[in-house]
Protein backbone atom coordinates (compact mmCIF):
# COMPACT_ATOMS: atom_id res chain seq x y z
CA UNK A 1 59.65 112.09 71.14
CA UNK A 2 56.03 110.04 71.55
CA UNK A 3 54.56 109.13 74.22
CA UNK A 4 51.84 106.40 74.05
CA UNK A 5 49.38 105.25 76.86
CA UNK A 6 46.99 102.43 75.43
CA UNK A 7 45.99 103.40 72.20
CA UNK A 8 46.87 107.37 72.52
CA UNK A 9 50.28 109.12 71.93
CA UNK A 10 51.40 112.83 71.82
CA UNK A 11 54.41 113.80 69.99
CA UNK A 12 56.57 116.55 70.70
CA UNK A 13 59.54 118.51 69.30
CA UNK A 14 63.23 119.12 71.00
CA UNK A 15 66.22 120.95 69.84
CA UNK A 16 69.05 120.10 71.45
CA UNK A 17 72.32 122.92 71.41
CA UNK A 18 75.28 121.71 72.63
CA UNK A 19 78.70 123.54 73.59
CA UNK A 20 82.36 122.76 73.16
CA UNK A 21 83.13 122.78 77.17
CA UNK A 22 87.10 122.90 77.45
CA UNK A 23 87.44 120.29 80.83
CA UNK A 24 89.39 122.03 83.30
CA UNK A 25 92.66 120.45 84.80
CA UNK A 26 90.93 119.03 87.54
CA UNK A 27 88.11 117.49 85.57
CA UNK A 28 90.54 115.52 83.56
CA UNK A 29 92.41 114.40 86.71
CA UNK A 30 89.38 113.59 87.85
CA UNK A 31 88.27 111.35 85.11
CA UNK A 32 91.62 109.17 84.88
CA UNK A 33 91.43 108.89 88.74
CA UNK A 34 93.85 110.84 90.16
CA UNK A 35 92.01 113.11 92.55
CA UNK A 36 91.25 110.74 95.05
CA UNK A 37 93.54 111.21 98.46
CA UNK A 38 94.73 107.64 97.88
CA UNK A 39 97.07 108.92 94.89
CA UNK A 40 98.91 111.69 96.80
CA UNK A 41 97.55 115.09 94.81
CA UNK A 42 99.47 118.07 96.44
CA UNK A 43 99.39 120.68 94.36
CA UNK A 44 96.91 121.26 91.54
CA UNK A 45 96.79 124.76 90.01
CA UNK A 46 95.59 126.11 87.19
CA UNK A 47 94.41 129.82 85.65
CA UNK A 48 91.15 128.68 83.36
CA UNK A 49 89.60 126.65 86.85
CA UNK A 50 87.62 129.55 88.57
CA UNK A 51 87.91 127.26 91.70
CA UNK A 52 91.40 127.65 91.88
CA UNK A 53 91.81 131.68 90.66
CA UNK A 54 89.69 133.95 89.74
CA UNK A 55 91.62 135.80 87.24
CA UNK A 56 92.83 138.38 89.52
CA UNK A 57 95.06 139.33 92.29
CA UNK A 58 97.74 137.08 93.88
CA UNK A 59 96.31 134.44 96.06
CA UNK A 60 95.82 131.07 94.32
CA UNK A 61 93.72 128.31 95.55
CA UNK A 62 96.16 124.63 95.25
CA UNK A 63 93.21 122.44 94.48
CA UNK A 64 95.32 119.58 96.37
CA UNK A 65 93.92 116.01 97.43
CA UNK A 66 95.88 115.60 100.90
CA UNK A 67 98.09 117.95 103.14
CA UNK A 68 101.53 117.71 101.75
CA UNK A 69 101.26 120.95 100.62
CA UNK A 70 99.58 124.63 101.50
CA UNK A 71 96.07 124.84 100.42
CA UNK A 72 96.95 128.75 98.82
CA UNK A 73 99.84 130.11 97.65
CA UNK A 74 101.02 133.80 96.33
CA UNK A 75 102.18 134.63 93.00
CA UNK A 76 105.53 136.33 93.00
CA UNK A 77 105.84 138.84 90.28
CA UNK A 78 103.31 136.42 87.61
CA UNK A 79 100.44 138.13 86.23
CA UNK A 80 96.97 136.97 84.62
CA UNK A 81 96.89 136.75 80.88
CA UNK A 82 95.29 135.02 78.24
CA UNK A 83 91.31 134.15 78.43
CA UNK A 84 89.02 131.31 78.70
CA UNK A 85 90.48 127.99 78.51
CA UNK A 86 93.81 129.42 77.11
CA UNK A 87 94.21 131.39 80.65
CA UNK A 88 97.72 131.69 81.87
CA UNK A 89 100.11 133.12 84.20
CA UNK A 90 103.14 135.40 82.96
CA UNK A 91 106.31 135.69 84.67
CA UNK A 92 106.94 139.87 84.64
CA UNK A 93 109.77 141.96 85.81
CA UNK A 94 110.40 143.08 89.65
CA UNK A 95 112.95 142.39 92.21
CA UNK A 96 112.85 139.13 94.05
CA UNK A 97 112.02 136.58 91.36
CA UNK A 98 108.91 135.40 89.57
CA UNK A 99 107.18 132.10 90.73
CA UNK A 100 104.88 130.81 93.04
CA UNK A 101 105.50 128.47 96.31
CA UNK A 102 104.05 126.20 98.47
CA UNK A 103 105.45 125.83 101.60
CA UNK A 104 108.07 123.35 102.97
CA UNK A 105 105.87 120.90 103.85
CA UNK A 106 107.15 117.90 101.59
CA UNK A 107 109.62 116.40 104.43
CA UNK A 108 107.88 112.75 104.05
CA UNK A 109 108.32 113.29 100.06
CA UNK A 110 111.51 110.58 99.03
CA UNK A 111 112.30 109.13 102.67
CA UNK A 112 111.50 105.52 102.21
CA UNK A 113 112.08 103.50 98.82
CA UNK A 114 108.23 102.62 98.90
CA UNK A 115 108.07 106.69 98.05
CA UNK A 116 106.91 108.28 94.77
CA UNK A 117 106.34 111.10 92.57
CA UNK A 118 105.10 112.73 89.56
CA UNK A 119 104.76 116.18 87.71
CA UNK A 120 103.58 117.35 84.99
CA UNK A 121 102.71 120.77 83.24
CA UNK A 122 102.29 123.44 80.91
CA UNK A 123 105.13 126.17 79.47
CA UNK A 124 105.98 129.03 77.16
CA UNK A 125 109.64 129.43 77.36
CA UNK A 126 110.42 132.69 75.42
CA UNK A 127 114.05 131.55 74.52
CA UNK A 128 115.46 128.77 72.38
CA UNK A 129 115.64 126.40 75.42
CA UNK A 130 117.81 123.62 73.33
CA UNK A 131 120.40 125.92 72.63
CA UNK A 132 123.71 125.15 74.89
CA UNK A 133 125.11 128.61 75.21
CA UNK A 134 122.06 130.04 76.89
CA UNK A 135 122.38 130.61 80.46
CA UNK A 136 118.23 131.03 81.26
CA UNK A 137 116.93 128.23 83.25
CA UNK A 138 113.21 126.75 83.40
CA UNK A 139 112.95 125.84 87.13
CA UNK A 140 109.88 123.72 86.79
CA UNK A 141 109.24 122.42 90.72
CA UNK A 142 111.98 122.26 93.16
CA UNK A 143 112.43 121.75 96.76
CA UNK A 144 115.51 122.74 98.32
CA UNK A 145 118.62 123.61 96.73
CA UNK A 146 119.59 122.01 93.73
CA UNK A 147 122.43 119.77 95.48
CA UNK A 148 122.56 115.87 96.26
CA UNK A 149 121.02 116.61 99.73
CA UNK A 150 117.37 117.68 98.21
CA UNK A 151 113.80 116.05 97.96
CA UNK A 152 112.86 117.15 94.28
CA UNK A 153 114.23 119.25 91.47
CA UNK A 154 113.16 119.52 87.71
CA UNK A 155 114.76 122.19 85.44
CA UNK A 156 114.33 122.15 82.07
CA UNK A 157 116.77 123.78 79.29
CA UNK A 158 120.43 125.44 81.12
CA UNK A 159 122.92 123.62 78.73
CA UNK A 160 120.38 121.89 76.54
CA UNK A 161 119.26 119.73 79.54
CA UNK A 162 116.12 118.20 81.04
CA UNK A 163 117.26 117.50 84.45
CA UNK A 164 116.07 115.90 87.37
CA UNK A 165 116.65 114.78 90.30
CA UNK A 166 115.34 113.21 93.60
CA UNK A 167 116.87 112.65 97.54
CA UNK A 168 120.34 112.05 97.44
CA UNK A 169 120.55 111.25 93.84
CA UNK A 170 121.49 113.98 91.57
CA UNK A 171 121.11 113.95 87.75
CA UNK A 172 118.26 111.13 87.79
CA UNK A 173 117.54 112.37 84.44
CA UNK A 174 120.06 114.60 82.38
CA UNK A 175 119.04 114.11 78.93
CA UNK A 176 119.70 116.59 75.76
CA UNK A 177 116.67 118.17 74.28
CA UNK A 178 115.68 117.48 70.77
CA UNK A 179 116.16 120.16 67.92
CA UNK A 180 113.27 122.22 67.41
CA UNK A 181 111.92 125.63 67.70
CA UNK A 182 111.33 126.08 71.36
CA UNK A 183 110.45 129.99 71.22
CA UNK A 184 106.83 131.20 72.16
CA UNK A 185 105.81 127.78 71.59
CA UNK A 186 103.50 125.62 74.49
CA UNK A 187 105.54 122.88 75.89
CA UNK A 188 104.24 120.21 77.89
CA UNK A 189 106.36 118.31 80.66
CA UNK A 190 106.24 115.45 82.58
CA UNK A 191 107.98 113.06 84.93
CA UNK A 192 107.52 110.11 87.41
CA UNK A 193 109.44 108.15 88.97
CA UNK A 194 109.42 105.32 92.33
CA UNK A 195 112.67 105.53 94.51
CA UNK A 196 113.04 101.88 94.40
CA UNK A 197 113.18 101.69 90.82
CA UNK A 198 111.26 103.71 88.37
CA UNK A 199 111.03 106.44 86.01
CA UNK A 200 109.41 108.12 82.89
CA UNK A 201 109.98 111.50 81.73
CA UNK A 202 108.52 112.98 78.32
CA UNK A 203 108.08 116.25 76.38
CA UNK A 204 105.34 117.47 73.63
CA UNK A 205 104.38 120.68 71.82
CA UNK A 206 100.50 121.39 71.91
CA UNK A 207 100.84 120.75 68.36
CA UNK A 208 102.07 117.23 68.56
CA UNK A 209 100.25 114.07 68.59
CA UNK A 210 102.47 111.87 70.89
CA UNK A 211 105.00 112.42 73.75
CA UNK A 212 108.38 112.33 73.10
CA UNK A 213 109.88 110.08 75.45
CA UNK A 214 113.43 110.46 77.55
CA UNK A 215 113.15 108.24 79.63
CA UNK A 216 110.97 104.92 80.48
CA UNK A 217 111.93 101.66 82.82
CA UNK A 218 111.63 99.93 85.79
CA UNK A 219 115.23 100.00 87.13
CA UNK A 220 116.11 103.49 87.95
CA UNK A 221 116.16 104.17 91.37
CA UNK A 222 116.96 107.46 93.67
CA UNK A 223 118.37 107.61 97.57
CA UNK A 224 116.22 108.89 99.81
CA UNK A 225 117.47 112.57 101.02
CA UNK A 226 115.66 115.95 103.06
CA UNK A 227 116.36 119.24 102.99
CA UNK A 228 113.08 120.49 104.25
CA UNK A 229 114.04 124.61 105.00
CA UNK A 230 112.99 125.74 101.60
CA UNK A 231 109.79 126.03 100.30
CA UNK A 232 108.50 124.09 97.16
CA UNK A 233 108.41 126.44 94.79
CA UNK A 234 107.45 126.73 90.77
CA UNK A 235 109.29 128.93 88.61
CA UNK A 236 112.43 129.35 90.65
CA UNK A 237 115.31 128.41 92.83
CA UNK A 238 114.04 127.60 96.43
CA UNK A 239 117.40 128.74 98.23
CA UNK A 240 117.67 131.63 95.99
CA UNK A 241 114.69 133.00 94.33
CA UNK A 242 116.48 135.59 92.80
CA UNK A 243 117.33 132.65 90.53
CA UNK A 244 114.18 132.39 88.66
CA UNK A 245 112.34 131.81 85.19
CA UNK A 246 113.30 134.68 82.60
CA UNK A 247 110.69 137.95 81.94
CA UNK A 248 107.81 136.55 79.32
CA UNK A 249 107.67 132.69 80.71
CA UNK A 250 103.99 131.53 80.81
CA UNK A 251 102.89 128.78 83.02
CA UNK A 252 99.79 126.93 82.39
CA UNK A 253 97.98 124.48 84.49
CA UNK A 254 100.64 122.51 87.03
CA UNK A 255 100.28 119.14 88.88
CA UNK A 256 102.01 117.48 91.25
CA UNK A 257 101.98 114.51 93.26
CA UNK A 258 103.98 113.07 96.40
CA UNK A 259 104.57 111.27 99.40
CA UNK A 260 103.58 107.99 98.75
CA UNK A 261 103.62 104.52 97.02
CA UNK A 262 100.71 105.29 95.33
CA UNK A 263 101.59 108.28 94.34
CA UNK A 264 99.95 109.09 90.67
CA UNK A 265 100.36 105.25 89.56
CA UNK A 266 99.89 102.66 92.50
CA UNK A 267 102.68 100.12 93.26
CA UNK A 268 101.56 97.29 91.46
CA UNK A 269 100.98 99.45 88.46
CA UNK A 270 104.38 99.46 85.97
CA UNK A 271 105.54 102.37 84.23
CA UNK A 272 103.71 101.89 80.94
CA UNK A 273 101.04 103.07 83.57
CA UNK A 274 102.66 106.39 84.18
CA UNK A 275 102.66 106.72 80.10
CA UNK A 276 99.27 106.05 79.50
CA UNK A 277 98.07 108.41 82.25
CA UNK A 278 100.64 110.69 80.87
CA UNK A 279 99.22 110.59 77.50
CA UNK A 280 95.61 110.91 78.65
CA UNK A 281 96.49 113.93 80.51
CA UNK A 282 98.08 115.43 77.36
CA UNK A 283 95.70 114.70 74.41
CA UNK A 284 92.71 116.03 77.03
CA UNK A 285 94.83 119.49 77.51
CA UNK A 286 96.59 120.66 74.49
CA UNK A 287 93.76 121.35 72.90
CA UNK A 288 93.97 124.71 75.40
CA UNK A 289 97.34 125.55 73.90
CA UNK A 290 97.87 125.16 70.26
């Protein structure tokens, strides 16, 4: 650089070193907009973000934007692995099942049809989820039991099936899974929908370039429905979490949002919206798990 006052200057000399610095969940969230209270953020977790574990122990920091849901939660029988940006959590054996919860706090999640929602999230299924005579189940996030009279439910691969649901409308989404090899591979999942008409739900492998859409359009729309004496829970069945992920599941970072209008796209936003956001979210994140 030179500086120059009047007719003098002094030069000097700079080396500049960057670093590759892996953006944490909440960083990326935060540059697409969707941390601020106005979009309904209740539960944000995630195993590289020091802010919301430190690597150890059970109690986990939900890096949430409102109140919908508890601000810690326990893990239930998942365990720290991984390092650095590829940090995980790893579902292990013991009695009782292996996920983490939330609380029941989501009453005001589908009850009107200006209501909305939206997941998405990392896995490492360590079975052939596409194949139809496997009885394991991937209970993503679920509220309630998995019945017409619920708030929420995603499950991903029991008879080849990405499944979903919301209020009094079962099977919003029951779609077959395409071939591929699902085992000990990173997965990443995603859904939205608005009960008065709404939805887009998508898959990818760290390794791909583009989601592989489901579902996407404007029409779909859900009944609103409670069932509020279960506890939200990831990685298992909230009336019976004996029901659970299988031994060797990995879950990596895991949003959610609900209880609004506005919740992750705002309501004069269309679901091309939900994509793009989807597909920001993705290309920013895989990068942690290929």
């Amino acid at each position: 650089l030179r500086a120059t006052a009047n007719s003098k200057t002094a030069d000097r000399s700079f080396n500049i070193i960057t670093a590759n610095v892996i953006p944490t969940m909440y960083d990326i969230l935060n540059a697409n907009s969707l941390t601020g209270t106005g979009r309904n953020l209740a539960i944000l977790v995630d195993p590289y973000d020091t802010n919301s574990y430190s690597g150890s122990g059970t109690s986990v920091t939900n890096l949430r934007g409102n109140t919908l849901a508890t601000a810690t939660t326990t893990l239930n029988n998942l365990t720290f692995g991984g390092s650095g940006a590829g940090a995980y959590w790893e579902a292990t054996s013991g009695s009782g099942g292996r996920y983490m919860h939330f609380g029941n706090g989501m009453s005001g999640l589908v009850d009107n049809t200006s209501d909305a929602w939206a997941y998405c999230g990392w896995w490492r299924f360590p079975w052939e989820v596409d194949d139809t005579s496997n009885s394991n189940i991937g209970w993503i996030i679920n509220d309630g039991d998995w019945s017409p009279n619920n708030q929420v439910g995603f499950r991903f691969g029991q008879s080849n099936g990405f499944r979903v649901h919301s209020g009094n409308t079962s099977n919003l989404c029951n779609f077959g899974l395409p071939s591929a090899t699902y085992t000990d591979k990173w997965i990443f999942l995603c859904f939205w929908h608005r009960v008065s008409g709404g939805r887009f739900a998508a898959q990818a492998f760290a390794t791909d370039t583009n989601l592989t859409l489901h579902a996407s359009d404007s029409t779909s729309s859900s009944t609103s429905g409670q069932n509020s004496s279960y506890n939200m829970v990831i990685g298992a069945r909230p009336d019976n979490t004996n029901e659970t992920i299988p031994q060797g599941t990995r879950l990596g970072s895991q949003v959610f949002f609900g209880g609004g209008g506005d919740s992750f796209i705002t309501t004069s936003e269309g679901v091309s919206d939900a994509q793009t956001k989807f597909e920001a979210i993705f290309d920013a994140t895989k990068g942690r798990y290929v």
